[in-house]
Protein backbone atom coordinates (compact mmCIF):
# COMPACT_ATOMS: atom_id res chain seq x y z
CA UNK A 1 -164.83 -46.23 92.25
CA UNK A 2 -165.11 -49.70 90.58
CA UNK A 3 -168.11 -51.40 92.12
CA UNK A 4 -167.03 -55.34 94.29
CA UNK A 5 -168.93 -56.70 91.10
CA UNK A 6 -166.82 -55.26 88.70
CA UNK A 7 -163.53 -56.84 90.54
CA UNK A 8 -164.58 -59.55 90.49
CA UNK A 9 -165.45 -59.88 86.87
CA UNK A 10 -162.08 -58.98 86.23
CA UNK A 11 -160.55 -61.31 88.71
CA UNK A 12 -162.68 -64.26 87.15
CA UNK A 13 -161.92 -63.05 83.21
CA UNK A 14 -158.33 -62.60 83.54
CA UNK A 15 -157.85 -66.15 86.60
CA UNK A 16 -160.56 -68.30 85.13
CA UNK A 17 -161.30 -67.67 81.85
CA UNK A 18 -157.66 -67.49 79.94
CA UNK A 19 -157.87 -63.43 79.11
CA UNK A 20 -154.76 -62.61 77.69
CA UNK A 21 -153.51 -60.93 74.48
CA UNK A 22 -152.55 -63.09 72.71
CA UNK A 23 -149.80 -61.19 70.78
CA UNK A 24 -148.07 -57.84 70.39
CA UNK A 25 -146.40 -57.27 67.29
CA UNK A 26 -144.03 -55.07 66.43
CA UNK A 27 -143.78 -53.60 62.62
CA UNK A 28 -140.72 -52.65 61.38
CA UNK A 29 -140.01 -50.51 58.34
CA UNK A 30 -137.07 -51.83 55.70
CA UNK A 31 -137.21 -49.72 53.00
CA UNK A 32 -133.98 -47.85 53.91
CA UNK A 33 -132.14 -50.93 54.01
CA UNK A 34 -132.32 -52.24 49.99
CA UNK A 35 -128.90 -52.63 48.99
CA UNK A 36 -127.15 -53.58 45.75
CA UNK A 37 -124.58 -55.19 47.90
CA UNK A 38 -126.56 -58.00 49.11
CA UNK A 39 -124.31 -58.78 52.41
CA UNK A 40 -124.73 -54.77 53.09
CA UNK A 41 -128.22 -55.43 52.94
CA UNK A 42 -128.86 -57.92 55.28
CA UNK A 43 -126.20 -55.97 57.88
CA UNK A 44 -128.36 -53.42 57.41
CA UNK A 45 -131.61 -55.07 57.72
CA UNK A 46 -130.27 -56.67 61.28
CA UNK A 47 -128.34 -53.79 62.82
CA UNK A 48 -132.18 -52.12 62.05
CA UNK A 49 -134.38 -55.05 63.87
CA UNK A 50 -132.13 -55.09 66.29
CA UNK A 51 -132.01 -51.38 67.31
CA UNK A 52 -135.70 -51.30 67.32
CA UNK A 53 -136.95 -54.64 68.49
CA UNK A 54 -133.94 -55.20 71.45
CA UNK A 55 -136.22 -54.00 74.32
CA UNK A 56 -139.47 -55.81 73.15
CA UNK A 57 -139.63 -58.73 75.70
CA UNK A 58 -138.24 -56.69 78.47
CA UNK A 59 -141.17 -54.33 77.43
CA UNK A 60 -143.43 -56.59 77.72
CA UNK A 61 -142.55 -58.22 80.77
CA UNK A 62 -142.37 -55.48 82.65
CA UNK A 63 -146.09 -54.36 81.42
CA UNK A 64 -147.14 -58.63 82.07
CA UNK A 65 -146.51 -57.32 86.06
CA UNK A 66 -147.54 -54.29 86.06
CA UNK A 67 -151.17 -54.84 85.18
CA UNK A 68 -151.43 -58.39 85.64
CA UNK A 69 -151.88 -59.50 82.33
CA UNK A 70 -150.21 -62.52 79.99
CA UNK A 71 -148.45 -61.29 76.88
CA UNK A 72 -148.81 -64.55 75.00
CA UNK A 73 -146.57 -64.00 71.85
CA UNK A 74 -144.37 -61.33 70.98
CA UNK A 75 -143.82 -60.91 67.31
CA UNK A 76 -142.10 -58.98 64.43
CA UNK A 77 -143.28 -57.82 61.23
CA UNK A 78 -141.38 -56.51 58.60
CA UNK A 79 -141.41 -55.05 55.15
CA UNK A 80 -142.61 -57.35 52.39
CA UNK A 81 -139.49 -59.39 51.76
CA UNK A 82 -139.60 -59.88 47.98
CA UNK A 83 -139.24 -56.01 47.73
CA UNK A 84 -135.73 -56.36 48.64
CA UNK A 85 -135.11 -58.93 46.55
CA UNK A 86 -135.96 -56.45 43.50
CA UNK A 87 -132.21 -55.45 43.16
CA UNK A 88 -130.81 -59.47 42.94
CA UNK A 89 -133.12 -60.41 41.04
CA UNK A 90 -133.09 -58.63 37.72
CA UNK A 91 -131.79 -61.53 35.55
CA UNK A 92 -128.52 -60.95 36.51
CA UNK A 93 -127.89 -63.21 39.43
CA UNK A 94 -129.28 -66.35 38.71
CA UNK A 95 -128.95 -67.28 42.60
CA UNK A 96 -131.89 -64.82 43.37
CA UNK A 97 -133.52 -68.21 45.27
CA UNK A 98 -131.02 -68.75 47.32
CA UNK A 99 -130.53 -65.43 48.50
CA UNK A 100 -134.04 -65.10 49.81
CA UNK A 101 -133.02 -68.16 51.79
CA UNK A 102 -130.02 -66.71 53.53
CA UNK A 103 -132.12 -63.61 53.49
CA UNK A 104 -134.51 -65.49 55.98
CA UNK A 105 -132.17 -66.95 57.77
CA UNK A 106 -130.31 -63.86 58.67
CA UNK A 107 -133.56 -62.96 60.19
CA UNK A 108 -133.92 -66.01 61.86
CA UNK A 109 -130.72 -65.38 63.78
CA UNK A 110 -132.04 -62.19 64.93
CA UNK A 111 -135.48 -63.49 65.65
CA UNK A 112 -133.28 -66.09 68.19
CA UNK A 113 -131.02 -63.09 69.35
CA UNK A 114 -133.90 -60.53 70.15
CA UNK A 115 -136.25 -63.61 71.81
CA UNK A 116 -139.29 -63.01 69.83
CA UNK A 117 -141.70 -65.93 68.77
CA UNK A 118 -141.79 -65.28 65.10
CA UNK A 119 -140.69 -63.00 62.08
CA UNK A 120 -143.91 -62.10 59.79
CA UNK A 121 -142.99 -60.46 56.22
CA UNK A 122 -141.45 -63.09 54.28
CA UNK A 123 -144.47 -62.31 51.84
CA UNK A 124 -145.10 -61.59 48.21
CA UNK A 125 -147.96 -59.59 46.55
CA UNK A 126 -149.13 -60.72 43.08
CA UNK A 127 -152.96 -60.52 42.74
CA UNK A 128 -152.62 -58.92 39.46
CA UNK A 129 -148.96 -60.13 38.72
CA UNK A 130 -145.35 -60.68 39.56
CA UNK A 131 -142.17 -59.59 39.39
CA UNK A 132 -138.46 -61.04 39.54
CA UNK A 133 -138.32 -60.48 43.20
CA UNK A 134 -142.05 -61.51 44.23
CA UNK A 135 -140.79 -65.02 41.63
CA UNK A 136 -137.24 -65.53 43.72
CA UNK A 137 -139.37 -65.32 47.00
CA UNK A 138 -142.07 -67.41 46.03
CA UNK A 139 -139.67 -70.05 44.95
CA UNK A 140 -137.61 -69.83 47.91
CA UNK A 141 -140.46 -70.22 50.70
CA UNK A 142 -140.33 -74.38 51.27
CA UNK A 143 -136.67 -73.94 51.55
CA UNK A 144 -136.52 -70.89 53.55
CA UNK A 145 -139.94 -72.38 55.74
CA UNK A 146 -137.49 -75.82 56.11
CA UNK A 147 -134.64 -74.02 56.98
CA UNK A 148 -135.58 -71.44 59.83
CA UNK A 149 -137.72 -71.86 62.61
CA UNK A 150 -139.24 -68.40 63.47
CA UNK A 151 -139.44 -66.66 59.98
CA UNK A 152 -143.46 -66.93 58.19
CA UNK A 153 -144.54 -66.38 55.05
CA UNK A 154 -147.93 -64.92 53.47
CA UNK A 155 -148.65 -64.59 49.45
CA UNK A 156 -151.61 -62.33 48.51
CA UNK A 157 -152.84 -63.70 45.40
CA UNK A 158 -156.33 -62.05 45.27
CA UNK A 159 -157.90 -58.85 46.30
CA UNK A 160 -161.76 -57.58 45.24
CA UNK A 161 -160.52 -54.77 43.48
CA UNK A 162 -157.79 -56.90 41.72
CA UNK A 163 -159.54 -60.06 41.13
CA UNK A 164 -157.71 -63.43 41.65
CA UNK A 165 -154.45 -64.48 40.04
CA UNK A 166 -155.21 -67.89 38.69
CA UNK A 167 -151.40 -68.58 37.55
CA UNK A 168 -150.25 -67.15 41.22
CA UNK A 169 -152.78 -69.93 43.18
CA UNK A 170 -151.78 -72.73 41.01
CA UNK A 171 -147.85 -71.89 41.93
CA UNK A 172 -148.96 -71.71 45.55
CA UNK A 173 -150.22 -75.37 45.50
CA UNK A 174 -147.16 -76.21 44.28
CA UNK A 175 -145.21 -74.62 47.18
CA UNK A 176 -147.51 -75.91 49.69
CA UNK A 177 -146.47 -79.20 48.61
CA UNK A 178 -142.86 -78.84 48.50
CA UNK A 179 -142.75 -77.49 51.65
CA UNK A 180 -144.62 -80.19 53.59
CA UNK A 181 -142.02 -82.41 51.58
CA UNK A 182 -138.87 -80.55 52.95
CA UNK A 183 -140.26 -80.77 56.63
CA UNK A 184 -141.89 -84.21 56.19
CA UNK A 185 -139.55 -85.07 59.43
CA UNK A 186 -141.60 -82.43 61.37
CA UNK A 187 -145.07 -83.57 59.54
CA UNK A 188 -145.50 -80.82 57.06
CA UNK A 189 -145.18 -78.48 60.30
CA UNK A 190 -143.17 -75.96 57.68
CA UNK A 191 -146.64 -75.09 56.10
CA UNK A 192 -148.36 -74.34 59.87
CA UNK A 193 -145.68 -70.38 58.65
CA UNK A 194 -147.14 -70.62 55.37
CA UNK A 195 -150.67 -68.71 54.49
CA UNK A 196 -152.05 -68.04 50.94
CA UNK A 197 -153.76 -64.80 51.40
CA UNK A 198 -156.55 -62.66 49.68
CA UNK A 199 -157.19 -58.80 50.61
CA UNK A 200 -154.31 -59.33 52.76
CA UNK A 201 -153.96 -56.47 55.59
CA UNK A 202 -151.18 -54.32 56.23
CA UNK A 203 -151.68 -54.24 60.37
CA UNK A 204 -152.41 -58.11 60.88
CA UNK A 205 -150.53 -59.08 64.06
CA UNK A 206 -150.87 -62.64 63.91
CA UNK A 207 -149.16 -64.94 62.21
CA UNK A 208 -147.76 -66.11 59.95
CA UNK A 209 -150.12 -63.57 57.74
CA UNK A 210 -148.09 -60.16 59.57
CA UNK A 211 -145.90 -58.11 57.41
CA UNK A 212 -145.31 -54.24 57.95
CA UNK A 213 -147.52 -52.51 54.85
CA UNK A 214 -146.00 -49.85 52.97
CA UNK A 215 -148.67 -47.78 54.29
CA UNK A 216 -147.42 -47.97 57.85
CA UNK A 217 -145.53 -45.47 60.57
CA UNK A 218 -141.86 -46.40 60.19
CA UNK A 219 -142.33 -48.20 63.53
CA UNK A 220 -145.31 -49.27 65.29
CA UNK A 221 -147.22 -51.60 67.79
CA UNK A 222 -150.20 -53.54 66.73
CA UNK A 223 -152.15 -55.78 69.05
CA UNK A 224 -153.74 -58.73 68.95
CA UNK A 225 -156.43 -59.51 71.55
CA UNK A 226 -157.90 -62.99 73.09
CA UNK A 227 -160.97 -64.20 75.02
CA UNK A 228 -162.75 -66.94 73.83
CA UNK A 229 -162.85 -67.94 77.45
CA UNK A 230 -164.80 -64.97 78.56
CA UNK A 231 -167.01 -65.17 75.77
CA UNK A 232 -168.05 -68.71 76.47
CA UNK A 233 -168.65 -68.48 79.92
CA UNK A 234 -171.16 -65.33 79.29
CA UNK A 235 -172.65 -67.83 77.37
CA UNK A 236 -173.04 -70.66 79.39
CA UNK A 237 -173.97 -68.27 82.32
CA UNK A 238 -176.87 -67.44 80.34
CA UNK A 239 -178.73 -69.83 78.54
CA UNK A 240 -182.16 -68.62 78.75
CA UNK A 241 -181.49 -65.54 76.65
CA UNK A 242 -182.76 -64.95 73.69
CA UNK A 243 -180.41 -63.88 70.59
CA UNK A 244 -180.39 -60.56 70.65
CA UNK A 245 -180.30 -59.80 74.43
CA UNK A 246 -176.88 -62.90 74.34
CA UNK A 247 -175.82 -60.81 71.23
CA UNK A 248 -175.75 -57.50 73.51
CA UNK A 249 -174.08 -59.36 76.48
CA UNK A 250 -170.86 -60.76 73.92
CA UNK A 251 -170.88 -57.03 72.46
CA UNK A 252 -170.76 -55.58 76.16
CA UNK A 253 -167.76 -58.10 77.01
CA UNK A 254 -165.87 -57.74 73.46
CA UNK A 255 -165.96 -53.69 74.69
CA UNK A 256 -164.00 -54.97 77.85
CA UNK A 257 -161.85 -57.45 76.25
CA UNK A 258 -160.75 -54.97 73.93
CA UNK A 259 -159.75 -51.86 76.17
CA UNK A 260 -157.47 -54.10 77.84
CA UNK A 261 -155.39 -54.47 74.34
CA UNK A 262 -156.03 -50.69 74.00
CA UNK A 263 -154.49 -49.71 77.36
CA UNK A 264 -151.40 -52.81 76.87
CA UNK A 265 -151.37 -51.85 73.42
CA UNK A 266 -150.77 -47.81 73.93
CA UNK A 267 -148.13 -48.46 76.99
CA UNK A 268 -145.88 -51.07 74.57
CA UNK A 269 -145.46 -48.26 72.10
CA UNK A 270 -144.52 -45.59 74.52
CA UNK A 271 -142.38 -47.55 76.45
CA UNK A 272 -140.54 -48.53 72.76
CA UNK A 273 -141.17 -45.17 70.92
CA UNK A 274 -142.78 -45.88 68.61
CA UNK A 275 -146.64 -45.28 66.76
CA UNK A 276 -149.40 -47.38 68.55
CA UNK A 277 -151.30 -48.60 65.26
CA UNK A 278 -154.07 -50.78 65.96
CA UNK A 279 -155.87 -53.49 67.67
CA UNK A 280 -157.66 -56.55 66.22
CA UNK A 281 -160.20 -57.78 68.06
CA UNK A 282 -160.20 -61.71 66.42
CA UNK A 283 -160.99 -64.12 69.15
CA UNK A 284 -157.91 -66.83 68.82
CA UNK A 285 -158.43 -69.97 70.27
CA UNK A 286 -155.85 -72.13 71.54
CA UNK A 287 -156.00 -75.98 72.16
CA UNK A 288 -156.31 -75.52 76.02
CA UNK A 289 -159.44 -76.22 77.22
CA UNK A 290 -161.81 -73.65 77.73
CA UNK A 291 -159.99 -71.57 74.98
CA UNK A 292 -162.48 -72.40 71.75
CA UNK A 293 -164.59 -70.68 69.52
CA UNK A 294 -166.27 -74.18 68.50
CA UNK A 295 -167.08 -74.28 72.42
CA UNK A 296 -169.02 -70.80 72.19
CA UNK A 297 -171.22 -72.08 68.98
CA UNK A 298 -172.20 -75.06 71.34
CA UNK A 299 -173.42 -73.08 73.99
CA UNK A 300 -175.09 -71.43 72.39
CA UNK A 301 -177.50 -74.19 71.83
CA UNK A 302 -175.66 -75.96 68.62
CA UNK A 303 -175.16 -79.66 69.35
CA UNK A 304 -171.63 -79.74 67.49
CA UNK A 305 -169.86 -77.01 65.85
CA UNK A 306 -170.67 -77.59 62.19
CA UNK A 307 -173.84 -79.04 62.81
CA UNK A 308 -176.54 -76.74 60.90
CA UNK A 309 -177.04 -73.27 62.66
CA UNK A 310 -173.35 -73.28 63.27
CA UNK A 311 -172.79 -70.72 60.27
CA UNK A 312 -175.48 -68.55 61.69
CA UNK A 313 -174.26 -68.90 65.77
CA UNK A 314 -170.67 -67.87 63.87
CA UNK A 315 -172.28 -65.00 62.30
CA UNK A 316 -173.77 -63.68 65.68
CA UNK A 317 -170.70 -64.01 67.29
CA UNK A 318 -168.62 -62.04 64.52
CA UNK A 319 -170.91 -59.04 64.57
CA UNK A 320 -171.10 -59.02 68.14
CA UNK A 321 -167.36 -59.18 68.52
CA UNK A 322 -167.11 -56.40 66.11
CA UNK A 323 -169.51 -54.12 67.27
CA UNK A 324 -168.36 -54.32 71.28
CA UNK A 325 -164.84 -54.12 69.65
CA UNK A 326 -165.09 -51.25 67.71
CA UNK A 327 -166.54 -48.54 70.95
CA UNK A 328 -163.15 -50.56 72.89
CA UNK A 329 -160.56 -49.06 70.44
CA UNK A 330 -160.08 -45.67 68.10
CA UNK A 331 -158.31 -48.09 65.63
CA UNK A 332 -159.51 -51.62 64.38
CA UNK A 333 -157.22 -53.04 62.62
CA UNK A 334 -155.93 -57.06 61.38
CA UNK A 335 -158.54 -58.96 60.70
CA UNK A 336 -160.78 -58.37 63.56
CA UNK A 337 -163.29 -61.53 63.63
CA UNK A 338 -163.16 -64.87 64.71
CA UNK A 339 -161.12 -67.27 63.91
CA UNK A 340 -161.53 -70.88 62.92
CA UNK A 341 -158.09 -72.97 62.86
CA UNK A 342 -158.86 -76.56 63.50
CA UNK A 343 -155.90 -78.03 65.41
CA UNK A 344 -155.72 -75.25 67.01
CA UNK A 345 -159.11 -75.41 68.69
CA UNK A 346 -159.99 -78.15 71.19
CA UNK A 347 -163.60 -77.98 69.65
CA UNK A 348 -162.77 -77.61 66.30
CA UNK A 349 -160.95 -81.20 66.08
CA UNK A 350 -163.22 -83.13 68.33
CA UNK A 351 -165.70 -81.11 65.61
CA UNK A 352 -163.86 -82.68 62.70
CA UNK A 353 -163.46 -86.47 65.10
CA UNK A 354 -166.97 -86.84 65.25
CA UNK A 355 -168.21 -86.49 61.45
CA UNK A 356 -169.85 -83.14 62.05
CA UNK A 357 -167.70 -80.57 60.27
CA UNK A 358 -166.05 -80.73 57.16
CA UNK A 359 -164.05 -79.24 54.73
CA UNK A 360 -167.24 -77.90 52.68
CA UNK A 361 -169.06 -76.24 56.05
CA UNK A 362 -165.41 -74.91 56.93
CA UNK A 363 -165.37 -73.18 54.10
CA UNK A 364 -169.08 -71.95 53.87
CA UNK A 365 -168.18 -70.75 57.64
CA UNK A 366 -165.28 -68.40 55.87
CA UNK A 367 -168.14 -66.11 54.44
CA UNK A 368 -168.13 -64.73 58.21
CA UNK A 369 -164.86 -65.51 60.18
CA UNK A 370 -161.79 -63.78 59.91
CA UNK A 371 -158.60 -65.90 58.93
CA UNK A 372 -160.03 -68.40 56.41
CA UNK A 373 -159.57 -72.05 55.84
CA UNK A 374 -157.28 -72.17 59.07
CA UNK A 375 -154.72 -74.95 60.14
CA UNK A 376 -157.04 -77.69 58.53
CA UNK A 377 -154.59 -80.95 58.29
CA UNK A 378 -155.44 -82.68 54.70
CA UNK A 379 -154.29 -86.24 53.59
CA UNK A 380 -150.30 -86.19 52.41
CA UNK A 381 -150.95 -87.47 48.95
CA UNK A 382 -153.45 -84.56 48.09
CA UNK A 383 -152.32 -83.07 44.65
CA UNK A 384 -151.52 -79.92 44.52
CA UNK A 385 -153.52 -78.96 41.86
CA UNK A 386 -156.79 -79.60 44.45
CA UNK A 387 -154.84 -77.70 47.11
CA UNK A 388 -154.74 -74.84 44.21
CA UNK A 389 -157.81 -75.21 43.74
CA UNK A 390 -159.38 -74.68 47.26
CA UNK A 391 -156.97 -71.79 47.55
CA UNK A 392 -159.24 -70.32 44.36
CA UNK A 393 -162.13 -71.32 46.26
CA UNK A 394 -161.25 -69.12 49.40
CA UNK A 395 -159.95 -66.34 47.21
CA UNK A 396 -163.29 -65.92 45.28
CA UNK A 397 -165.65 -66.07 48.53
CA UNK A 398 -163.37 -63.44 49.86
CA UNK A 399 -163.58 -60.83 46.94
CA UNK A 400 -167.14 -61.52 46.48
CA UNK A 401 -167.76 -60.27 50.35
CA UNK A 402 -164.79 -57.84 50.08
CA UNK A 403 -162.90 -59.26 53.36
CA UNK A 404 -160.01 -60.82 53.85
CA UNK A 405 -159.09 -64.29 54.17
CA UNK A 406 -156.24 -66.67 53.57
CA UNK A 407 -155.89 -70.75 53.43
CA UNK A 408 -153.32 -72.57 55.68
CA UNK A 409 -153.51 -76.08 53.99
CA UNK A 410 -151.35 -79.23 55.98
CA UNK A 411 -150.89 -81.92 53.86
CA UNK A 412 -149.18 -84.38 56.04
CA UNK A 413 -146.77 -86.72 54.73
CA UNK A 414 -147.35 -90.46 55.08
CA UNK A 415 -151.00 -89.68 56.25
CA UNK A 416 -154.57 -90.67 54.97
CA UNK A 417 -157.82 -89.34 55.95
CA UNK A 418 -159.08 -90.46 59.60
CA UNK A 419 -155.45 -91.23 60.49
CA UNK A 420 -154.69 -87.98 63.63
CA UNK A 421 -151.63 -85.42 63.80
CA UNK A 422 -150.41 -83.91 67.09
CA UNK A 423 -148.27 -80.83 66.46
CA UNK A 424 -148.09 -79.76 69.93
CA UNK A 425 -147.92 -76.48 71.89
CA UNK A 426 -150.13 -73.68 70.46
CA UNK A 427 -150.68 -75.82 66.94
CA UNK A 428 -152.51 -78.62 68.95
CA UNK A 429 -153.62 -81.62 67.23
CA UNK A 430 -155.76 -82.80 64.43
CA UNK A 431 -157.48 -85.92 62.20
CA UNK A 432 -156.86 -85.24 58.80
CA UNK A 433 -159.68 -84.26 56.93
CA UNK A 434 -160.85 -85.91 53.45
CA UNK A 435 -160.79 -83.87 50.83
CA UNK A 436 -162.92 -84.16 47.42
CA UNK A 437 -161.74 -86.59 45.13
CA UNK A 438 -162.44 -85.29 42.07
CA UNK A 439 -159.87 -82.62 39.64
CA UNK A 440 -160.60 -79.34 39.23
CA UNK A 441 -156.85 -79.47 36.59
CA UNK A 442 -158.78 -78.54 33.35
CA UNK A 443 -160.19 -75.12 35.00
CA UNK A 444 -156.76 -74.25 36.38
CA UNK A 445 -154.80 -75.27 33.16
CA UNK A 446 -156.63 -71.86 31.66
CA UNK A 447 -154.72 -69.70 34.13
CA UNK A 448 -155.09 -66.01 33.42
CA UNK A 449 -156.76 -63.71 36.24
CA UNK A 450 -160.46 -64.22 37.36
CA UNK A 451 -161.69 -60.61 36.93
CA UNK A 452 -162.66 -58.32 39.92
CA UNK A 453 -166.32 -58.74 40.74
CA UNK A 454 -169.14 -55.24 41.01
CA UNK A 455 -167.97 -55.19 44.51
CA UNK A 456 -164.62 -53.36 43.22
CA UNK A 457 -167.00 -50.66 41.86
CA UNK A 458 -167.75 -49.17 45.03
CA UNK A 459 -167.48 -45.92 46.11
């Protein structure tokens, strides 16, 4: 029997304090649908996603009533995108770009058709190189981003036991840029589906860094989980803890947090047939109030997220998270951490409004959250060598702590530092940030690959 207490908790995390999950993504394997023929291809690739993914909201509707709980997103992700490219783009078709494009906006009609939020897998992997279709994709992303509405894109360009592509960052600066020109009408929104990744994973749910790995079931259900809301109001509830008893209370709730995506999690993929995978346990904050992981770090006795201590409240947090997590769930998965996209986060950008965190303690804070330099909005005339540049950054804290990370750069069109951005919905708002004025184009000009640190030794 579950103890008055114990409903009530669950009344007041899942009423009052915003637990949801926050998405469940569905990966989708296209191997069997490469095609010389291109139009055969993409037939194929939609009679597939639609055969598989046709029941996912129903799905998850009817598990929303059954148990009470909001389904926040529901999402696909799909075999790395540049791999069926390979065949049309050998040399031979010199229109390789522009296939990629109506590539990703056949899937863009079937996102629409099926009802799903968003398409993950328009990706390319080239930490250690690249080849004619990872070169048609990458060049086709502002287009394809400026084009489509649902479809996302993620380039790995690092990993610890690869080392970092230098030549592979510099072109992603490049496309970061072109793509906040092609959706300068929307303010650079096009780059909000773009992410520059490093030790990318194959079971991330959330976007836009999702794409089915080639080490996946043919089909399966991975979840993303939510609860800043629950974490802060432990928190708050109990201010007179010291660290490691709050530590043990956040573990104790992560536990709880995380069974619910276990239990949602193993009823999707049954009800679809197909493999439950994993769960990530990230916290992902939202712009709604209440919903922050900038709010946690300030009650837990830091003035203003990015104030000093913040990096050190972050890293409590993280381990916490992970630990309770990880006794929740038989398989941890994504990126499992916290996350730390400014507009995104109520706190975050009232962090940034105030003068207390920056780019620099944003990116020191990326030695111990999840998803990186997050949804930071930078000043439209930012070159994109600098954008390269903090991309490199990113990459090399990431291989040097063997994690994973990526950088979701917004440089906004028209916009200087101090001047504010509002998105809207789930992307929130945002001042733009100032970013260091000074080059970093002579290091980059030497391209090459930055070689794989002693960490890649391991084992």
């Amino acid at each position: 029997m579950y103890s008055p207490q114990e409903v009530y908790e669950t009344f007041e995390m899942l009423s009052l304090q915003h637990l949801d999950v926050r998405t469940v993504t569905l990966g989708i394997n296209l191997l069997d649908c490469i095609d010389q023929n291109f139009d055969n291809m993409t037939e194929k690739v939609s009679s597939k996603i639609i055969n598989v993914a046709g029941s996912l909201l129903t799905v998850a509707k009817e598990i929303e009533l059954k148990y009470g709980v909001k389904i926040v997103n529901k999402r696909l992700a799909v075999t790395p995108l540049a791999i069926l490219l390979e065949p049309h783009s050998n040399g031979e078709n010199a229109d390789a770009e522009n296939l990629g494009v109506k590539l990703a906006e056949s899937l863009d009609r079937v996102a629409s058709k099926i009802g799903v939020d968003f398409i993950g897998g328009y990706s390319a992997f080239v930490q250690k190189g690249w080849t004619p279709g990872d070169i048609a994709l990458i060049n086709s992303i502002p287009k394809a981003l400026s084009s489509t509405s649902r479809i996302c894109s993620c380039v790995n360009i690092a990993g610890t036991k690869s080392g970092i592509n230098v030549d592979a960052a510099v072109k992603m600066g490049e496309i970061v840029k072109e793509t906040a020109r092609l959706t300068s009408d929307k303010k650079g929104v096009g780059c909000a589906k773009l992410v520059t990744f490093t030790n990318a994973p194959e079971d991330n749910p959330f976007m836009p860094g999702a794409f089915h790995g080639l080490g996946e079931a043919e089909t399966s259900v991975n979840i993303g989980i939510s609860g800043p809301g629950v974490i802060r109001a432990i928190v708050e509830k109990n201010d007179d803890l010291d660290l490691r008893d709050l530590a043990d209370l956040i573990k104790r709730a992560a536990f709880k947090v995380t069974r619910v995506g276990e239990l949602l999690g193993r009823e999707v993929a049954q009800r679809l047939g197909v493999k439950f995978s994993t769960v990530d346990l990230s916290l992902a904050p939202t712009p709604q109030e209440g919903d922050s992981i900038a709010r946690i770090i300030e009650a837990m006795g830091i003035e203003r997220c990015g104030a000093p201590g913040t990096t050190a409240a972050l890293a409590l947090l993280t381990d916490a998270i992970k630990k309770g997590g990880s006794m929740g769930t038989s398989f941890v998965g994504g990126l499992s951490g916290a996350f730390i996209p400014v507009s995104e986060d109520a706190g975050m950008s009232e962090a940034v409004e105030k003068g207390a965190l920056s780019l620099e303690k944003l990116e020191a804070m990326t030695a111990i959250c999840a998803a990186g330099l997050d949804m930071i909005a930078i000043p439209g005339d930012t070159s994109a060598e600098t954008i390269s540049a903090i991309i490199l950054d990113q990459a090399a804290i990431c291989i040097v702590n063997n994690k994973p990370g990526g950088v979701r750069l917004l440089p906004i069109p028209g916009l200087k530092a101090g001047d504010y951005v509002e998105f809207g919905g789930l992307l929130g708002r945002s001042m733009v940030m100032p970013v260091n004025k000074f080059s970093a184009s002579k290091f980059l000009k030497r391209g090459g690959q930055i070689p794989s640190t002693l960490n890649s030794l391991r084992g």
